[in-house]
N, C-alpha and C. Protein backbone atom coordinates (compact mmCIF):
# COMPACT_ATOMS: atom_id res chain seq x y z
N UNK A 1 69.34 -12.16 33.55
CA UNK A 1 69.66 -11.40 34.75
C UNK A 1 68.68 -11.77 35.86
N UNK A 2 69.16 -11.82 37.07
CA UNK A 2 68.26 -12.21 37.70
C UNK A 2 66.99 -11.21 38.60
N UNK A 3 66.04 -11.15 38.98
CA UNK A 3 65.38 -10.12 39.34
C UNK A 3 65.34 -10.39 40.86
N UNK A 4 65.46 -9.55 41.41
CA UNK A 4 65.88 -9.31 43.06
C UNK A 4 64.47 -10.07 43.31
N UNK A 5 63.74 -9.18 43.40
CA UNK A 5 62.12 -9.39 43.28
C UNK A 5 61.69 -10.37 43.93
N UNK A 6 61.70 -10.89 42.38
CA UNK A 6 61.11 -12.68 41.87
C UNK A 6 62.20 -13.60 43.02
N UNK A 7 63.39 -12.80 43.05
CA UNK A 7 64.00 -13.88 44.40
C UNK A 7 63.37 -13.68 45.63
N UNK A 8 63.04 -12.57 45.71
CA UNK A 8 62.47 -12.53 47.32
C UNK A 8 61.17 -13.19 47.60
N UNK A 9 60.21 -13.45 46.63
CA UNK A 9 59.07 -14.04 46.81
C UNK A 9 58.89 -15.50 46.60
N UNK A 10 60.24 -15.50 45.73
CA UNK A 10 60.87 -17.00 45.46
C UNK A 10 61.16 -17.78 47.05
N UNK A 11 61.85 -17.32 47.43
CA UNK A 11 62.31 -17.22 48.88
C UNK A 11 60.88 -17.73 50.00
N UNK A 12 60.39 -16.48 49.74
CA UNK A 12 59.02 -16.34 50.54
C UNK A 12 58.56 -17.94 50.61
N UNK A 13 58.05 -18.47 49.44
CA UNK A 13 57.18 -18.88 48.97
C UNK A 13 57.87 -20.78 49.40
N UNK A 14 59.17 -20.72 49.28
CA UNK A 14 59.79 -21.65 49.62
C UNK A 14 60.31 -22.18 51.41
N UNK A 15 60.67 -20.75 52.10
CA UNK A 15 60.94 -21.35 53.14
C UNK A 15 59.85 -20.81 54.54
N UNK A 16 59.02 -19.98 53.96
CA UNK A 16 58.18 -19.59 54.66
C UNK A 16 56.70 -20.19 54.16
N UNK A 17 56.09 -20.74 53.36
CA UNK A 17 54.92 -21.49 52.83
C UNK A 17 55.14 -22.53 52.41
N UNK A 18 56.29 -23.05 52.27
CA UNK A 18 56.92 -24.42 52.15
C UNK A 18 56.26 -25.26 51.04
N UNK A 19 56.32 -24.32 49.84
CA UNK A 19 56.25 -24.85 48.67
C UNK A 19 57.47 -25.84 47.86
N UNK A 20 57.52 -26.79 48.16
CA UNK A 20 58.44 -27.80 47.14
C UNK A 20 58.63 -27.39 45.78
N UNK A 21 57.98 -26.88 45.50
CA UNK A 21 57.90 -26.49 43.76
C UNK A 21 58.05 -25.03 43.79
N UNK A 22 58.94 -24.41 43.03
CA UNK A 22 58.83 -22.83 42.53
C UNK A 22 59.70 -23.25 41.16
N UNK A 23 58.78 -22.12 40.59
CA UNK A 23 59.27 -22.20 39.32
C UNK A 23 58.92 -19.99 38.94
N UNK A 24 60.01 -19.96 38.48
CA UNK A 24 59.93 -18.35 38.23
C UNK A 24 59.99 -18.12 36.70
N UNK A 25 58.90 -17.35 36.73
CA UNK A 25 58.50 -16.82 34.64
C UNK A 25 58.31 -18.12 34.08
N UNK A 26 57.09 -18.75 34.38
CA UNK A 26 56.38 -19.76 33.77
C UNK A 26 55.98 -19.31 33.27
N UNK A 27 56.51 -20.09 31.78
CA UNK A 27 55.78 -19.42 30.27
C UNK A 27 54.47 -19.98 30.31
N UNK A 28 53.80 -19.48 29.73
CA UNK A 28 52.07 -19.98 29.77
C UNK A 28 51.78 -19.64 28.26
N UNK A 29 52.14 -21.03 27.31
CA UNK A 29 51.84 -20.33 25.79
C UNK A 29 50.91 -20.47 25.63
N UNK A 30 49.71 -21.23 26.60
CA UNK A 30 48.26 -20.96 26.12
C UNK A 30 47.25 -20.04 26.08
N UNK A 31 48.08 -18.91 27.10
CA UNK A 31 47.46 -17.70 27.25
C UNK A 31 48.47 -16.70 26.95
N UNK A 32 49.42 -17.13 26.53
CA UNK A 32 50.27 -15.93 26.12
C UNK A 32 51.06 -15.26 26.97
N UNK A 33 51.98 -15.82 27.70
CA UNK A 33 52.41 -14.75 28.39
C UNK A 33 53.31 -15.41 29.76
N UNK A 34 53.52 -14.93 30.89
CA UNK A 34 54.62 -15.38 32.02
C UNK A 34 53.93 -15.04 33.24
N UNK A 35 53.82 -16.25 34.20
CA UNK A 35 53.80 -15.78 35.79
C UNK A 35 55.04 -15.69 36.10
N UNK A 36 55.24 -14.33 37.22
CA UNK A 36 56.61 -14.26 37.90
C UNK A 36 57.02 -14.81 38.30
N UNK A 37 56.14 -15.77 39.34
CA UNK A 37 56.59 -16.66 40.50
C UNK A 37 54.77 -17.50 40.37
N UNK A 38 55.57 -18.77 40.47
CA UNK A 38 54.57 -20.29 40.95
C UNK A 38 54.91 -20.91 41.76
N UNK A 39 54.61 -20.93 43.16
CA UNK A 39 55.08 -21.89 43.91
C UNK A 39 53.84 -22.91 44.38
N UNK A 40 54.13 -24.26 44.77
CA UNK A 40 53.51 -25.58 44.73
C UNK A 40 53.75 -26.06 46.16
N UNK A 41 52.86 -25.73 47.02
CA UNK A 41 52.41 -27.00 48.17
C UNK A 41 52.37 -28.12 48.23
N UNK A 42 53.18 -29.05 48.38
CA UNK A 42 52.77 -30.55 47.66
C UNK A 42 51.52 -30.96 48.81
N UNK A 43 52.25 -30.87 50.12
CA UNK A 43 51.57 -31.43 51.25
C UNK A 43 50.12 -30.77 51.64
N UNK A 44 50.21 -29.73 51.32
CA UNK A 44 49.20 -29.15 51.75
C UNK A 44 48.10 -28.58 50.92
N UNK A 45 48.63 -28.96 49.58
CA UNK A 45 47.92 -28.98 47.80
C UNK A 45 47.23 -27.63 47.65
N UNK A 46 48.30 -26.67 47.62
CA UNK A 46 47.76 -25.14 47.57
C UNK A 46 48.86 -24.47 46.55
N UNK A 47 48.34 -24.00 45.28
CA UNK A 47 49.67 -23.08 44.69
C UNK A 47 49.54 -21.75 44.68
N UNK A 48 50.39 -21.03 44.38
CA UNK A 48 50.36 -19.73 44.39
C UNK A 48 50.87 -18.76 42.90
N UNK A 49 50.07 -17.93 42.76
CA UNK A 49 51.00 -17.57 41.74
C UNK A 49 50.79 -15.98 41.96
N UNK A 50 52.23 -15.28 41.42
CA UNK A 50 52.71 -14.11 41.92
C UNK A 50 53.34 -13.64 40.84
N UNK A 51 52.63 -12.18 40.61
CA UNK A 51 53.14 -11.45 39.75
C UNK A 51 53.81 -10.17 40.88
N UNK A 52 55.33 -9.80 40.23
CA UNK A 52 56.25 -8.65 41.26
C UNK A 52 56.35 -7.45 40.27
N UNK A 53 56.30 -6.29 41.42
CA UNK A 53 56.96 -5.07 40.88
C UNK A 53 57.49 -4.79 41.84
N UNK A 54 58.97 -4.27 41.52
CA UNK A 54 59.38 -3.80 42.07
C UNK A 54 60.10 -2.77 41.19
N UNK A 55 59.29 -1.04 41.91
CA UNK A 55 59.62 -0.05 41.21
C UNK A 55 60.19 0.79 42.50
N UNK A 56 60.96 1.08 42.38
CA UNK A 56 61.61 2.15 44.00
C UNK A 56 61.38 3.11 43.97
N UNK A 57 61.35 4.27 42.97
CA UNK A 57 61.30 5.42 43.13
C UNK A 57 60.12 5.49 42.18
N UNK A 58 59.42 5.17 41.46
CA UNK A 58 57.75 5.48 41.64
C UNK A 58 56.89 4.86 41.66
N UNK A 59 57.42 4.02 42.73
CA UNK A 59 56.22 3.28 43.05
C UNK A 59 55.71 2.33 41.94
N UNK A 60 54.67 1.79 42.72
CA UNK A 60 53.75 0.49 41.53
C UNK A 60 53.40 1.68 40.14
N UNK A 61 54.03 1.60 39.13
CA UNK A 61 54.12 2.26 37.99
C UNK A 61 54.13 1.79 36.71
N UNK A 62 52.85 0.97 36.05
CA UNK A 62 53.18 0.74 34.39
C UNK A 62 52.90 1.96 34.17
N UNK A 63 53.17 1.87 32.74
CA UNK A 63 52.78 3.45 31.75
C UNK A 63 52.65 2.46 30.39
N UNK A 64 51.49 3.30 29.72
CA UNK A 64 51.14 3.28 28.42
C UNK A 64 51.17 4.22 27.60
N UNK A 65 51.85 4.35 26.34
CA UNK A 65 51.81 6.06 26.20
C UNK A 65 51.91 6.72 27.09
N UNK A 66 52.87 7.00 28.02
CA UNK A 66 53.16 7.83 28.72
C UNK A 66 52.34 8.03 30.00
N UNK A 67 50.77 7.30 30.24
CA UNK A 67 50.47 7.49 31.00
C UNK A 67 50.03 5.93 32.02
N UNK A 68 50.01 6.67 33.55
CA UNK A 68 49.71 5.39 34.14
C UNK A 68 49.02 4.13 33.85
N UNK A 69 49.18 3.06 33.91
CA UNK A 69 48.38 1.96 33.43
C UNK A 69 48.27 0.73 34.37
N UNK A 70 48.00 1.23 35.79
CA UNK A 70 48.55 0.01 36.54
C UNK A 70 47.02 -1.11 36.64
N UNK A 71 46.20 -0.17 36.19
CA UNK A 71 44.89 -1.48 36.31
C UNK A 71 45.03 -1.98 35.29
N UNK A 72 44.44 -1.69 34.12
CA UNK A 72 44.70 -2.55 32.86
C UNK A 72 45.96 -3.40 33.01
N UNK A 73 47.11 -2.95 33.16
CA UNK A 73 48.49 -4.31 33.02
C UNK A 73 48.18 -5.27 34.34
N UNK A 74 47.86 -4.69 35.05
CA UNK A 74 48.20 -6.10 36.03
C UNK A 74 46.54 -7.19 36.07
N UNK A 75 45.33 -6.17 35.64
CA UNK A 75 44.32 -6.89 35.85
C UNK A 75 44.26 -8.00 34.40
N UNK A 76 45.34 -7.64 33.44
CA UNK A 76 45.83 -8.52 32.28
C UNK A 76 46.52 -8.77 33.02
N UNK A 77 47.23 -9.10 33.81
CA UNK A 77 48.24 -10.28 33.75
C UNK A 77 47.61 -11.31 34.97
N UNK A 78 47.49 -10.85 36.05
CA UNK A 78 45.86 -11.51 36.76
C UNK A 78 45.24 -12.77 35.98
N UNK A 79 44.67 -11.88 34.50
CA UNK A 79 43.55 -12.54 34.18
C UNK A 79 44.10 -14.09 33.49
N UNK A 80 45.54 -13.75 33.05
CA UNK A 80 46.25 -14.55 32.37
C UNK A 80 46.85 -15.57 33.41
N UNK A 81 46.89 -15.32 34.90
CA UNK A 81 47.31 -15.97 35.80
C UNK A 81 46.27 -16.88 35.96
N UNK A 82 45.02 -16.17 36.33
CA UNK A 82 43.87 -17.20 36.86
C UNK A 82 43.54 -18.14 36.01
N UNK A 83 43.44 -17.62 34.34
CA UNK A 83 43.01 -19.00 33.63
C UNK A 83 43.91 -20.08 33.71
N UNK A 84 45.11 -20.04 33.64
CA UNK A 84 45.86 -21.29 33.51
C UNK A 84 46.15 -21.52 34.25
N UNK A 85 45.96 -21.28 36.05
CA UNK A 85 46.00 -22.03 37.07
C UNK A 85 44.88 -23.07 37.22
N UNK A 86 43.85 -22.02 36.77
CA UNK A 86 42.47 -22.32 36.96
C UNK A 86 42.06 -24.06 35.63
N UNK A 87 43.06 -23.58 34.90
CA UNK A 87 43.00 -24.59 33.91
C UNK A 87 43.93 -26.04 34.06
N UNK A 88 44.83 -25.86 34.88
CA UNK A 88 45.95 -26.85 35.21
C UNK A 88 45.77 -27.50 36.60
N UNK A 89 45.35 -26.67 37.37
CA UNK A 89 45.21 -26.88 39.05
C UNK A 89 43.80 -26.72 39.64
N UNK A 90 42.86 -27.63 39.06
CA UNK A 90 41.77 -27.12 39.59
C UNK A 90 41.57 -26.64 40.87
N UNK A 91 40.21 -26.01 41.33
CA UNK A 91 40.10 -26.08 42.81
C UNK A 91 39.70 -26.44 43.53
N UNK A 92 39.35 -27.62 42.85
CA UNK A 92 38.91 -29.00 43.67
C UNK A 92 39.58 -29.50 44.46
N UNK A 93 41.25 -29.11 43.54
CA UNK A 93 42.38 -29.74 44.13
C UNK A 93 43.25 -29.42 44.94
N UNK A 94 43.13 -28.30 44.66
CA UNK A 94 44.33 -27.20 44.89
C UNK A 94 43.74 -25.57 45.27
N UNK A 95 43.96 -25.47 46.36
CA UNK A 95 44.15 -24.40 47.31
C UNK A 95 44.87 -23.42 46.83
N UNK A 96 44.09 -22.16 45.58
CA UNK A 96 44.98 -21.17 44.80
C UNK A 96 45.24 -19.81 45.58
N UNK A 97 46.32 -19.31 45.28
CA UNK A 97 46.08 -18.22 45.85
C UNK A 97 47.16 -17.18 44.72
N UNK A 98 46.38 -15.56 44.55
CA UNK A 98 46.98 -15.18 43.55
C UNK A 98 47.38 -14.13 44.28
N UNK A 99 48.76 -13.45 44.23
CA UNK A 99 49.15 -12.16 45.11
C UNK A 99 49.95 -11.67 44.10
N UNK A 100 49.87 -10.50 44.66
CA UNK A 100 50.83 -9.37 43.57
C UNK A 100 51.63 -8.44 44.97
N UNK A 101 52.70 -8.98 44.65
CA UNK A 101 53.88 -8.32 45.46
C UNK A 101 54.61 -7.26 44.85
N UNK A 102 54.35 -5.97 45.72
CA UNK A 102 55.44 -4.87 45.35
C UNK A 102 55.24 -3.86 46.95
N UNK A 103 56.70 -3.34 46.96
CA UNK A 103 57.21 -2.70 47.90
C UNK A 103 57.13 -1.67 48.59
N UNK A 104 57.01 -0.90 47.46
CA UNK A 104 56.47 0.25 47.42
C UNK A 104 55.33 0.66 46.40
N UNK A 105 53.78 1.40 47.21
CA UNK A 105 53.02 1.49 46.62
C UNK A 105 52.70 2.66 46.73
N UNK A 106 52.60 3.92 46.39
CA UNK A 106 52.15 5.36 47.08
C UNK A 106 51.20 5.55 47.20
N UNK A 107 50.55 6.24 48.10
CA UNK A 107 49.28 6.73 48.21
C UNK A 107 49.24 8.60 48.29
N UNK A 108 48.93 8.37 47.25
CA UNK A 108 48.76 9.96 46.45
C UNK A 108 47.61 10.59 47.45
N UNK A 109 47.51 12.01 47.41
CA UNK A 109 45.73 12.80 47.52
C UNK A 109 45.04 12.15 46.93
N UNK A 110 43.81 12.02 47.83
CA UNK A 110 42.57 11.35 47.21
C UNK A 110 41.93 11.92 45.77
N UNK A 111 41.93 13.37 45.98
CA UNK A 111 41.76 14.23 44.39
C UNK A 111 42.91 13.69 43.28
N UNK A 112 44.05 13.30 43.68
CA UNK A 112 44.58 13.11 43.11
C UNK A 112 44.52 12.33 41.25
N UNK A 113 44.91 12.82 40.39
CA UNK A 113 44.42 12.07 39.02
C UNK A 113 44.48 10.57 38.80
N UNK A 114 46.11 10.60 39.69
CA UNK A 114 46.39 8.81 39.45
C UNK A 114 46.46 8.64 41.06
N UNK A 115 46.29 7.11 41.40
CA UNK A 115 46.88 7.19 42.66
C UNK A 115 47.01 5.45 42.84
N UNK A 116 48.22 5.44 43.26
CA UNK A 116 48.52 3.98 43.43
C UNK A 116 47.52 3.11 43.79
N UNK A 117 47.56 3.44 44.86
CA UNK A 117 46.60 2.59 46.24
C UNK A 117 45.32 2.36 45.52
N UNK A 118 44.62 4.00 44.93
CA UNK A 118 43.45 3.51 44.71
C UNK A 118 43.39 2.76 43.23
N UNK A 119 44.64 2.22 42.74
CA UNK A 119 44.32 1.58 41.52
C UNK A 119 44.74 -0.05 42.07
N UNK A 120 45.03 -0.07 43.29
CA UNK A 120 45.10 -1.14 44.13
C UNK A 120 43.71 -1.60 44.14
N UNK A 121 43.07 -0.77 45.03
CA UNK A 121 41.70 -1.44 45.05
C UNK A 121 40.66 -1.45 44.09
N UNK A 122 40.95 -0.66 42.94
CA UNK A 122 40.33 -1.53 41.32
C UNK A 122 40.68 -2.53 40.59
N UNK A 123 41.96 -2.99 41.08
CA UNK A 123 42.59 -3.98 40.58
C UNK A 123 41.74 -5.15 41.21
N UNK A 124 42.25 -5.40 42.88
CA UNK A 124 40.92 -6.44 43.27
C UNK A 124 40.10 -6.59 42.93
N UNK A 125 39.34 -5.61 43.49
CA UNK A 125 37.68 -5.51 43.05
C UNK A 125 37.08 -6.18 41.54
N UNK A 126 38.36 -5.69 40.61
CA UNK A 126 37.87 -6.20 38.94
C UNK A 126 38.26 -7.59 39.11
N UNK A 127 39.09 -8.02 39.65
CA UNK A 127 39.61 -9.28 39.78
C UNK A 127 37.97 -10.25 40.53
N UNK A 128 37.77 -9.27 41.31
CA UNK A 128 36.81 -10.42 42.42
C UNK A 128 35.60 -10.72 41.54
N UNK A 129 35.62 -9.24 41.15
CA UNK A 129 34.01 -9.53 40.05
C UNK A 129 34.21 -10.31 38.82
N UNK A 130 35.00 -10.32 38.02
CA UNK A 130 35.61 -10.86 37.27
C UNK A 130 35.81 -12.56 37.20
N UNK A 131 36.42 -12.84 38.22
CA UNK A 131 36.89 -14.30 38.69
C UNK A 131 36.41 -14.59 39.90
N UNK A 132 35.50 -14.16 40.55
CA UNK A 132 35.55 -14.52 42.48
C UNK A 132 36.75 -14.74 42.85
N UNK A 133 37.65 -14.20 42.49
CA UNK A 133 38.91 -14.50 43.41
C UNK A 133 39.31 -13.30 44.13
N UNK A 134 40.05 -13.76 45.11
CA UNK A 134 40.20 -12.54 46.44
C UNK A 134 42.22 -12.51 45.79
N UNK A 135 42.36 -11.40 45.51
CA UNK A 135 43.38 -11.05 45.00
C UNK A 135 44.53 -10.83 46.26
N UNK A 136 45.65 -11.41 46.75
CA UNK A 136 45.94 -10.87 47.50
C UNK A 136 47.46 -10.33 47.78
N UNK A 137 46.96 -9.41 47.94
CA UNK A 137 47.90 -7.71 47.91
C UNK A 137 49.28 -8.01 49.18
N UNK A 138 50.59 -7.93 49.12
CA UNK A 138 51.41 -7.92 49.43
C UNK A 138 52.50 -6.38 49.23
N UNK A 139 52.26 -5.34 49.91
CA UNK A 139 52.83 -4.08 49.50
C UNK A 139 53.24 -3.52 50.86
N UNK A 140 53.68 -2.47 50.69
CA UNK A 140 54.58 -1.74 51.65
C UNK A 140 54.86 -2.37 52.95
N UNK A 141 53.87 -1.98 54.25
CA UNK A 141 54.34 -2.58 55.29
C UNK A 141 54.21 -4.18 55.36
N UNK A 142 53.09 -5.01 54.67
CA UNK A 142 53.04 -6.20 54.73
C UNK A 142 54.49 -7.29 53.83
N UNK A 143 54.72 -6.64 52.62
CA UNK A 143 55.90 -6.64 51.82
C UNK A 143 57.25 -6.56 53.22
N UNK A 144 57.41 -5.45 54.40
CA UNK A 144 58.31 -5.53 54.75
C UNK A 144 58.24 -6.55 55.96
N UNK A 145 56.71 -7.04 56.32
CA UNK A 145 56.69 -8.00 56.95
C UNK A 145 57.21 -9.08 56.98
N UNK A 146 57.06 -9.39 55.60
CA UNK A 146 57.20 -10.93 54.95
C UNK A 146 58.90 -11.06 55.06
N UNK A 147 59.70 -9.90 54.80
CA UNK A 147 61.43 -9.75 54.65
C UNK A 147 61.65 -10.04 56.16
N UNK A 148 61.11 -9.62 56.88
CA UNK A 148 60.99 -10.12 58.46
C UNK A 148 61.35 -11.35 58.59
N UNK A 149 60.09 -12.05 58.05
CA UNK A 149 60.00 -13.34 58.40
C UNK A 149 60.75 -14.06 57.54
N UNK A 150 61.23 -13.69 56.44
CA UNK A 150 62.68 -14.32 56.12
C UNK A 150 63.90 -13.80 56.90
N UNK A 151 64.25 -12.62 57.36
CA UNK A 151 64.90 -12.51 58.32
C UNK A 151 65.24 -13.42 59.48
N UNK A 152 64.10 -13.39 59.69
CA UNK A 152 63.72 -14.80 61.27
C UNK A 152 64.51 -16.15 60.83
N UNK A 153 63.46 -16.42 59.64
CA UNK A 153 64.35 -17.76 59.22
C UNK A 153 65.72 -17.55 58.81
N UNK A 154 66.04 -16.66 58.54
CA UNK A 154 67.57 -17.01 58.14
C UNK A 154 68.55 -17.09 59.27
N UNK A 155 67.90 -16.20 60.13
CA UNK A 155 68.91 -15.78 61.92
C UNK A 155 68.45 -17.60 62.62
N UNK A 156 67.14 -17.96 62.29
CA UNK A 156 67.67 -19.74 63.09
C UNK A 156 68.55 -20.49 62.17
N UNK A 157 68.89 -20.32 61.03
CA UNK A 157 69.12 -21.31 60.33
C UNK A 157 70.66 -21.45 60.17
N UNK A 158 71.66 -23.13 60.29
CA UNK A 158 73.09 -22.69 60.54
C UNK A 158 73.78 -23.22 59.39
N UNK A 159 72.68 -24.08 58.23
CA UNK A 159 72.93 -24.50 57.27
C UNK A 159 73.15 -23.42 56.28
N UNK A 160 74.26 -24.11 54.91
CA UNK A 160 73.96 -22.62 53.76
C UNK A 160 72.72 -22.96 52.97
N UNK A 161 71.97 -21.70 52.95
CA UNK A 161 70.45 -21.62 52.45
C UNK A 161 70.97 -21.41 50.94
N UNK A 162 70.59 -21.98 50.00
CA UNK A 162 70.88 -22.41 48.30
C UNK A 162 70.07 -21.00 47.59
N UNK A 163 69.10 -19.88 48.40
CA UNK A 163 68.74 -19.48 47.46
C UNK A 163 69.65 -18.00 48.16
N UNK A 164 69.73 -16.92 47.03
CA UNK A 164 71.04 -16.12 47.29
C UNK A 164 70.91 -14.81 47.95
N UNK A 165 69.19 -14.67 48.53
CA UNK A 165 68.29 -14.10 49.12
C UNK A 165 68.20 -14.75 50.60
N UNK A 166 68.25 -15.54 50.74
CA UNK A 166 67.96 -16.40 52.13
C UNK A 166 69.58 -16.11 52.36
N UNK A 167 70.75 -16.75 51.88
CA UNK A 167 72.07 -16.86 51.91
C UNK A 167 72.46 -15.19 52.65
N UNK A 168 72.36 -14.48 51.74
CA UNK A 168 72.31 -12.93 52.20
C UNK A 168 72.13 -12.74 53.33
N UNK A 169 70.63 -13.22 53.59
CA UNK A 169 69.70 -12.16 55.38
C UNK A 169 70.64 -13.23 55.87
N UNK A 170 71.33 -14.84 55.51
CA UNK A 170 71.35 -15.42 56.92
C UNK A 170 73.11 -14.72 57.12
N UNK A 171 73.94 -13.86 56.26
CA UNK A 171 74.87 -13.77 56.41
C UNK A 171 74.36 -12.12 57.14
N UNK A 172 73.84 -11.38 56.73
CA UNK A 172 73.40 -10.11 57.51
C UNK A 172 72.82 -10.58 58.96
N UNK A 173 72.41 -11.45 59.52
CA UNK A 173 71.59 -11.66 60.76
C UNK A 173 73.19 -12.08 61.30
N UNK A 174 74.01 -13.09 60.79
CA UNK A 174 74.67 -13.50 61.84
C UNK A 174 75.95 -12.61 62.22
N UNK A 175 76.35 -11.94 60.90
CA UNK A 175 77.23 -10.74 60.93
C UNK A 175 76.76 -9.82 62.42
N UNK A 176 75.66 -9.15 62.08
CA UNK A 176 74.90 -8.67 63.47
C UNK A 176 75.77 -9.20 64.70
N UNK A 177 76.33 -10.36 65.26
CA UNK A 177 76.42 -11.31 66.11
C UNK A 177 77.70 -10.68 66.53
N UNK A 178 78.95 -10.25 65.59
CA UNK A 178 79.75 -9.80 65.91
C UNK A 178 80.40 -8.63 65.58
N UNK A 179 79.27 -7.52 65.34
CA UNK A 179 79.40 -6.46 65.02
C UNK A 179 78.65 -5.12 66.15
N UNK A 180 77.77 -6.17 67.42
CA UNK A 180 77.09 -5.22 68.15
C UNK A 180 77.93 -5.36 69.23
């Protein structure tokens, strides 16, 4: 089945960062496990790799036993991202960059027990100390930025766009044309 998601960053990553290469749920059997999204710079020798949630109605949400778990799962899947980029793409070579895209993120009361946001910024933080890497966060308004700027591209574009996310906004932008 396909995941909306992983298309939209698929998307992203292709006609807005102009990665030649995407590849979605790269198995990684040396560490066990799947990046969502890999996309490959050829020209500009920078990859990316992107783990998505997309949860709508509660937000950035693992659970373990029943209770929240969003640092532990993603700062595991992070950790599983960075080694085998880190192991395949050095950064000698290659210009990495690791983001975690999701849409909706809530920001609870600060008293609050759980709270999205602030398990946002433990997630980095463990990441930076962890790996020196600057983790970077793609969520709510910046998330609706980025749909923007595929928006944009799809409203110039008069060719059919192959991915079914681009195809979509460019049929919603031009529809617009004779519907106002």
């Amino acid at each position: 089945m396909t995941n909306t998601g992983e298309e939209i960053v698929a998307a992203y990553l292709e006609y807005i960062e102009q990665c030649a290469f995407i590849q979605k749920n790269l198995y990684t059997p040396d560490v066990q496990g799947e990046i969502d999204v890999v996309g490959i710079n050829l020209s500009e020798k920078r990859i990316y790799a992107c783990e998505v949630a997309i949860h709508l109605i509660t937000g950035l949400q693992y659970t373990k036993n029943n209770q929240p778990n969003n640092v532990d799962k993603l700062v595991e899947k992070f950790s599983k991202d960075i080694d085998y980029i880190k192991k395949y793409f050095p950064e000698c070579e290659y210009e990495q960059h690791f983001m975690l895209w999701s849409p909706i993120v809530k920001d609870q009361k600060p008293e609050a027990k759980h709270n999205q946001m602030r398990d946002i910024s433990e997630i980095v933080e463990t990441i930076k100390i962890k790996y020196n890497v600057e983790l970077e966060v793609v969520i709510n308004n910046d998330f609706n930025t980025c749909l923007n700027k595929l928006r944009e591209y799809a409203k110039g574009e008069t060719k059919n766009l192959q991915s079914p996310i681009m195809r979509y906004l460019q049929i919603e932008e031009y529809l617009k044309k004779h519907i106002e």
